[in-house]
PDB file of N, CA and C in Angstrom:
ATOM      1  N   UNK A   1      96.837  38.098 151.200  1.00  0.00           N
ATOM      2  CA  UNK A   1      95.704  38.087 150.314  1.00  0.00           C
ATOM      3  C   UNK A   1      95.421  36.648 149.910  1.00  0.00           C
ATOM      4  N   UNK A   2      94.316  36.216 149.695  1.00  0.00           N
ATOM      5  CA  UNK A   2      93.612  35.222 149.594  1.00  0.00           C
ATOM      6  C   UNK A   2      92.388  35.347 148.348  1.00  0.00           C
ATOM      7  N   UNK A   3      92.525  34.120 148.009  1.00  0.00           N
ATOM      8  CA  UNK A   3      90.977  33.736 146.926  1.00  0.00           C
ATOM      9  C   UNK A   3      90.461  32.646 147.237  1.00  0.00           C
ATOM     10  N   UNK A   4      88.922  32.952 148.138  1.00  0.00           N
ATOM     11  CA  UNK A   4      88.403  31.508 147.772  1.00  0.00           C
ATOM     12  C   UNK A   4      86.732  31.730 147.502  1.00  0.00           C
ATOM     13  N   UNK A   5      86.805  31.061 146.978  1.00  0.00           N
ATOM     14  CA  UNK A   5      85.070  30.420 146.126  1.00  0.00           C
ATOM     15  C   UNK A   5      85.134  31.822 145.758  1.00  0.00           C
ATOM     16  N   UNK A   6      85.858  32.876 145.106  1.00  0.00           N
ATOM     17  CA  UNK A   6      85.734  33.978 144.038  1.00  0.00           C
ATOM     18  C   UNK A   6      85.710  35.074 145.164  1.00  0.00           C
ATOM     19  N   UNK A   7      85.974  35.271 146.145  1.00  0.00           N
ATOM     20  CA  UNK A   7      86.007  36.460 147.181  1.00  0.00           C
ATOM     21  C   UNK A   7      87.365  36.337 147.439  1.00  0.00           C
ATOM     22  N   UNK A   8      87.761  37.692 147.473  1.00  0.00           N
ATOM     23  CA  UNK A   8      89.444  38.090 147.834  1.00  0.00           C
ATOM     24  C   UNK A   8      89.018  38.509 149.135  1.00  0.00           C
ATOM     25  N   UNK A   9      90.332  38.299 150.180  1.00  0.00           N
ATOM     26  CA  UNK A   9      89.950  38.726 151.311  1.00  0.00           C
ATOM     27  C   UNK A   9      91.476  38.676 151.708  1.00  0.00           C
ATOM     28  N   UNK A  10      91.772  39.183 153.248  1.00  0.00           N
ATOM     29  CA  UNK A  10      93.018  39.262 153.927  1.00  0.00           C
ATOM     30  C   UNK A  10      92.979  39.153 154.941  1.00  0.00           C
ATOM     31  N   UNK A  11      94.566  38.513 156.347  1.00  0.00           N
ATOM     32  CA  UNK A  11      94.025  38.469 157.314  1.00  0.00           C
ATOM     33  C   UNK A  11      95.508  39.587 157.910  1.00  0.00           C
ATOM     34  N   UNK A  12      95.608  40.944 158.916  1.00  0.00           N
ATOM     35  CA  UNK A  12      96.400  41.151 159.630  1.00  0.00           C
ATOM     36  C   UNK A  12      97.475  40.317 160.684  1.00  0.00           C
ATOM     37  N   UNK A  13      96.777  39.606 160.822  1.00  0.00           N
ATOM     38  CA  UNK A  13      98.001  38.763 161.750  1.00  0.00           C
ATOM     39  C   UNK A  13      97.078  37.323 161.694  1.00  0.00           C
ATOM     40  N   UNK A  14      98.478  36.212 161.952  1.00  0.00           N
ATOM     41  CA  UNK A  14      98.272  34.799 162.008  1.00  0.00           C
ATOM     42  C   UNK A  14      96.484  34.897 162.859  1.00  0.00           C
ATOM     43  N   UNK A  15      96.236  33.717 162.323  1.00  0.00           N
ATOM     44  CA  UNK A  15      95.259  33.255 162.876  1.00  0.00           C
ATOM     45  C   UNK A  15      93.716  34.196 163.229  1.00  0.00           C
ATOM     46  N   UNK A  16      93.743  35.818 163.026  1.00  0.00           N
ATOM     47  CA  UNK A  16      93.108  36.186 162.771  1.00  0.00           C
ATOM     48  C   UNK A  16      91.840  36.176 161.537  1.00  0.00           C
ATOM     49  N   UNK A  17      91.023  37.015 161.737  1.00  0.00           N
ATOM     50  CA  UNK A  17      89.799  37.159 161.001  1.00  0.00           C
ATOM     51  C   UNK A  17      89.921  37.390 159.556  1.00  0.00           C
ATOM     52  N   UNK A  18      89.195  37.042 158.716  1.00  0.00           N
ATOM     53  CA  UNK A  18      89.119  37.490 157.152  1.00  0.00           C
ATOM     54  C   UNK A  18      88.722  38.511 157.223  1.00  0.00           C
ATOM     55  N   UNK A  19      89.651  39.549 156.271  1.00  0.00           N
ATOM     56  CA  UNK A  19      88.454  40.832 156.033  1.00  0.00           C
ATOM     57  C   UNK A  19      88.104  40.749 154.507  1.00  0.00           C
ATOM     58  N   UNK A  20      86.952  40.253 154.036  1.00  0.00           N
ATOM     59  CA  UNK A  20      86.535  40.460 153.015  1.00  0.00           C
ATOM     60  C   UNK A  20      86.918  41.669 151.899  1.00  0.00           C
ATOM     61  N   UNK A  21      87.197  41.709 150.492  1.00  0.00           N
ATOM     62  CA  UNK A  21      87.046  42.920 149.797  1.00  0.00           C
ATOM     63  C   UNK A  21      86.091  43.123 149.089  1.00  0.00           C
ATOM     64  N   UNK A  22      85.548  43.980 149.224  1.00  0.00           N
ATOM     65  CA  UNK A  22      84.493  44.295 148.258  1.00  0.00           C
ATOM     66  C   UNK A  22      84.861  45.361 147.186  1.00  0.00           C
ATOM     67  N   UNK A  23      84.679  44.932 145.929  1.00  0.00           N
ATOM     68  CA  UNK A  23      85.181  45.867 144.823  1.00  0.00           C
ATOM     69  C   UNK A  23      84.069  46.721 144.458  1.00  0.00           C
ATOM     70  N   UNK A  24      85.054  48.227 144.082  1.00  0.00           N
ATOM     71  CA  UNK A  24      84.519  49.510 144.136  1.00  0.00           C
ATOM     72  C   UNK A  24      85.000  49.425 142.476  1.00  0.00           C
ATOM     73  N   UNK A  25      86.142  49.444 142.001  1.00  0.00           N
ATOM     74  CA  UNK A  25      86.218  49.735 140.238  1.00  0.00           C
ATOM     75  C   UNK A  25      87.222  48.957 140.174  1.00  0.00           C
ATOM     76  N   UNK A  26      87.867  49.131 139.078  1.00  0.00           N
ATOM     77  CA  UNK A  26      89.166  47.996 138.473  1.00  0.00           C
ATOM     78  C   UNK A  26      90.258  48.275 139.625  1.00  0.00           C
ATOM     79  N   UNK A  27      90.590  47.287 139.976  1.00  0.00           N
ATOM     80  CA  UNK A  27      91.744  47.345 141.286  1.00  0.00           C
ATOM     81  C   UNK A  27      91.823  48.215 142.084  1.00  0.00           C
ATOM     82  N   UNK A  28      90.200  48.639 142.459  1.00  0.00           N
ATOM     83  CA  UNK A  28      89.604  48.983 143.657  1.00  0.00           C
ATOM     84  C   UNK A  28      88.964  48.317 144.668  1.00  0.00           C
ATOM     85  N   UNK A  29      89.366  48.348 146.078  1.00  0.00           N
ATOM     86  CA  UNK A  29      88.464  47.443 146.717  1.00  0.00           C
ATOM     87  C   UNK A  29      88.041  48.201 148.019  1.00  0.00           C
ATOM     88  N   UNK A  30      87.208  47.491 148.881  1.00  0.00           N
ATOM     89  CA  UNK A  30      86.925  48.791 149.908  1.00  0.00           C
ATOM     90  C   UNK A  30      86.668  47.678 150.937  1.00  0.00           C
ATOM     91  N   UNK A  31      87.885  47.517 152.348  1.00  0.00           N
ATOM     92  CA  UNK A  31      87.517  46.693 153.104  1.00  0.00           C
ATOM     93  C   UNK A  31      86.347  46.085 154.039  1.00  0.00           C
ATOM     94  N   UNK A  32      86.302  44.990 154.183  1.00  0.00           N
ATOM     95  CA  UNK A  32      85.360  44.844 154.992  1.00  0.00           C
ATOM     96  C   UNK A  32      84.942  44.660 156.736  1.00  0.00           C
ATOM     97  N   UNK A  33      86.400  45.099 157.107  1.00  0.00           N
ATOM     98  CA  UNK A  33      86.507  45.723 158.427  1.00  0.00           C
ATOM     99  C   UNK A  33      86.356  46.894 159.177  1.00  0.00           C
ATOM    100  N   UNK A  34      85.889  47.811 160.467  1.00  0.00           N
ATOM    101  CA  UNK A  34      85.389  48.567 160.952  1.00  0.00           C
ATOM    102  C   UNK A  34      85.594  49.994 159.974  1.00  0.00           C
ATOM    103  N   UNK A  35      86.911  49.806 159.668  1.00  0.00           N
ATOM    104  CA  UNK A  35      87.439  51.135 159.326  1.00  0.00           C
ATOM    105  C   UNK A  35      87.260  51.197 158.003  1.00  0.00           C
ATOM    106  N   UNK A  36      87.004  50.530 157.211  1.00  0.00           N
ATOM    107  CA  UNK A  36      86.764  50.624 155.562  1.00  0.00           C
ATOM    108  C   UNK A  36      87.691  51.137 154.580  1.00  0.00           C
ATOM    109  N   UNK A  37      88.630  50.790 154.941  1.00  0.00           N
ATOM    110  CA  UNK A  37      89.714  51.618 153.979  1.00  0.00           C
ATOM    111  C   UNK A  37      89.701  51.291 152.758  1.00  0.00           C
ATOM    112  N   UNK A  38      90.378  52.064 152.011  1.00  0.00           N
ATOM    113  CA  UNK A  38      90.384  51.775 150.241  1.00  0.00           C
ATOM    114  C   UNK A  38      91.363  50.683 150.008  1.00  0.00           C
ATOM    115  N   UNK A  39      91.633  49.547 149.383  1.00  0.00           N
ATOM    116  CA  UNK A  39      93.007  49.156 149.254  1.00  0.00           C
ATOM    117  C   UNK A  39      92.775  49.236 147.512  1.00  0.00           C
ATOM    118  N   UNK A  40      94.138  49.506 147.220  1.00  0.00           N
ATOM    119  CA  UNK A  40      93.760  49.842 145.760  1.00  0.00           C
ATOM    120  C   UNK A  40      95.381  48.874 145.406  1.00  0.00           C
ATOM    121  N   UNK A  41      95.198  48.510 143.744  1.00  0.00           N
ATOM    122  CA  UNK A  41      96.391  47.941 143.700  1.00  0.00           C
ATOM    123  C   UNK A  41      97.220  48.397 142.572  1.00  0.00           C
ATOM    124  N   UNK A  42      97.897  48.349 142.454  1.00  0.00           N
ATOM    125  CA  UNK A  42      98.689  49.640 141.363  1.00  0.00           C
ATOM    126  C   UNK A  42      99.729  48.466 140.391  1.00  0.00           C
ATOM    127  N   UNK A  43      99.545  48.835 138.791  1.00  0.00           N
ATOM    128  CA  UNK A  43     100.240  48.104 137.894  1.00  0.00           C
ATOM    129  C   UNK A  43     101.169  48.990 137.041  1.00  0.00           C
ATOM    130  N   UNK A  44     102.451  47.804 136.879  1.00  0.00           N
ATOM    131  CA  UNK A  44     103.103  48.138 136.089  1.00  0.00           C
ATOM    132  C   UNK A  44     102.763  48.370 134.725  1.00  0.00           C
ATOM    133  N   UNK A  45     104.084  48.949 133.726  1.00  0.00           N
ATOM    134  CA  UNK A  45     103.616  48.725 132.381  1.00  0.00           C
ATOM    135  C   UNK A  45     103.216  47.965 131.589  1.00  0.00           C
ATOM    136  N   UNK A  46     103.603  46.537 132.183  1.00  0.00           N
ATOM    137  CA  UNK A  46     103.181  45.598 131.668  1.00  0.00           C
ATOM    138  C   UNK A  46     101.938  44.573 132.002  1.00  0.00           C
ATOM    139  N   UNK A  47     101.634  45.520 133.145  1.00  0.00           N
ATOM    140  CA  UNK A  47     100.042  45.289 133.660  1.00  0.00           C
ATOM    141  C   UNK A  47      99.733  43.938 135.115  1.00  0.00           C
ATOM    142  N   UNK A  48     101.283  44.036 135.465  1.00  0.00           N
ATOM    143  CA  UNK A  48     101.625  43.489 136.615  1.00  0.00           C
ATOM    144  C   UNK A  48     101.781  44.061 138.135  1.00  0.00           C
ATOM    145  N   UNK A  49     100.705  43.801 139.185  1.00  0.00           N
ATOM    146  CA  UNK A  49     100.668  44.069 140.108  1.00  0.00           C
ATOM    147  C   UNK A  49     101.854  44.183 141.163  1.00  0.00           C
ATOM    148  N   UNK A  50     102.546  45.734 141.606  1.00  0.00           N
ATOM    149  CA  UNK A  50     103.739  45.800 142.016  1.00  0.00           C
ATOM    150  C   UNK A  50     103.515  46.242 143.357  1.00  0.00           C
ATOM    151  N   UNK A  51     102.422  47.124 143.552  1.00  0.00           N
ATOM    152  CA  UNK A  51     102.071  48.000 145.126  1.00  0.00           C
ATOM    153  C   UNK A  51     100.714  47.533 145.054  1.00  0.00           C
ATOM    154  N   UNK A  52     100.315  47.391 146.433  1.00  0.00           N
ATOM    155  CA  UNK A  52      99.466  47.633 147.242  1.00  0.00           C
ATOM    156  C   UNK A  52      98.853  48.676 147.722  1.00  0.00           C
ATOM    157  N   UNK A  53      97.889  49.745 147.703  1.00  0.00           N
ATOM    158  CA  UNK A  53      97.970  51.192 148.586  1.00  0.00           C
ATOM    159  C   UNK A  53      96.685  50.813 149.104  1.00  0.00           C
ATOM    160  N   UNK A  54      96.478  51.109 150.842  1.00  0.00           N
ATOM    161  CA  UNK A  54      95.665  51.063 151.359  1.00  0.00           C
ATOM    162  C   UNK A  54      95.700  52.676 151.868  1.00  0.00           C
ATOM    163  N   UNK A  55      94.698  53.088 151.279  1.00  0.00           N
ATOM    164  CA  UNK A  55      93.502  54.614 152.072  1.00  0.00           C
ATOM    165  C   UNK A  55      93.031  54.700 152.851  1.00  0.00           C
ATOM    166  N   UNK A  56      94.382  55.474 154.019  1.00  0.00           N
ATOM    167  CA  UNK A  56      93.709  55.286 155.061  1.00  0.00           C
ATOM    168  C   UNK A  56      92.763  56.903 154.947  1.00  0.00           C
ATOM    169  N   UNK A  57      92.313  57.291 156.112  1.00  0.00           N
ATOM    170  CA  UNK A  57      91.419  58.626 156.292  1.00  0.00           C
ATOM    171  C   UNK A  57      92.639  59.623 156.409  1.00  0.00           C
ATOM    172  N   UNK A  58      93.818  59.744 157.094  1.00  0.00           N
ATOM    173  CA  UNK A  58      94.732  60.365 156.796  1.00  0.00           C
ATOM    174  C   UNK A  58      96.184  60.391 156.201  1.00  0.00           C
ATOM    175  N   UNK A  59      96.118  59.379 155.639  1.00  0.00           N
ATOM    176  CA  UNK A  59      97.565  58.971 154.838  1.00  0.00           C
ATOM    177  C   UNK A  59      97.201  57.705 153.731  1.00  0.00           C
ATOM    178  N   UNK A  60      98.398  57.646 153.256  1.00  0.00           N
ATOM    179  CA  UNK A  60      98.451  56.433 152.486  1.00  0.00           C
ATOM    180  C   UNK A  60      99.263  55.433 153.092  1.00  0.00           C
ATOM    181  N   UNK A  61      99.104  54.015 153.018  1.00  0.00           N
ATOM    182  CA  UNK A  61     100.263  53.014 153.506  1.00  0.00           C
ATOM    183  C   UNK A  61     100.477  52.462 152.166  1.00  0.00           C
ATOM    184  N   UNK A  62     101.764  52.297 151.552  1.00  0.00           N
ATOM    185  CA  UNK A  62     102.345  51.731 150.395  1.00  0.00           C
ATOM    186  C   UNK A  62     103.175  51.042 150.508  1.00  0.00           C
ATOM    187  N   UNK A  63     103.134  49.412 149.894  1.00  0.00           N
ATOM    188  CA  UNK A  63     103.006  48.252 149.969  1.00  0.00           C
ATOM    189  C   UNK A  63     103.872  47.446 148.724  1.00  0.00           C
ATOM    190  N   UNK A  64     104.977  47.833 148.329  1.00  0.00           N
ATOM    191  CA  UNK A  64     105.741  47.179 147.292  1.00  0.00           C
ATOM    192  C   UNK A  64     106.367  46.236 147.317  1.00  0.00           C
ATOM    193  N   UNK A  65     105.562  45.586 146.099  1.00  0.00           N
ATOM    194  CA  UNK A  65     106.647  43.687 145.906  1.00  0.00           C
ATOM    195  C   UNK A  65     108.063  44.156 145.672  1.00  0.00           C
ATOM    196  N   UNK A  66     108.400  43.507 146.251  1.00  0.00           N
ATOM    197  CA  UNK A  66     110.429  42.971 146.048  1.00  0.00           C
ATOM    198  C   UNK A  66     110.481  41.814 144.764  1.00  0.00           C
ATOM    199  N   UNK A  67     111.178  41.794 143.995  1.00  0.00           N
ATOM    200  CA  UNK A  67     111.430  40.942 142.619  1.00  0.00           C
ATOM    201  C   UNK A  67     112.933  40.198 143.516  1.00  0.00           C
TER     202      UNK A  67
END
């Protein structure tokens, strides 16, 4: 994940493409590659970003920081 000039975006592998996010609600985003998946980001109690969940059409992929 990436920030620049105020757009979050991501790339799958080295040297590949940006996929833009476009936000849907509070730590909602909805990619900007073919498949459009949801990536949503999930907080702790203390309002610290711990998972990642990307929506796919038939599953979830879940994405947790290591401390």
């Amino acid at each position: 994940m990436s920030s620049k000039e105020g757009v979050l975006s991501y790339v799958t592998k080295a040297g590949g493409l940006a996929n833009r996010l476009e936000p849907i609600a509070k730590d909602v985003f909805m990619g900007s590659d073919d498949e459009r998946n949801l990536l949503i980001f999930h907080r702790d109690e203390h309002g610290k970003v711990n998972a990642l969940i990307e929506r796919r059409k038939f599953n979830d992929l879940r994405l947790t920081r290591d401390t």
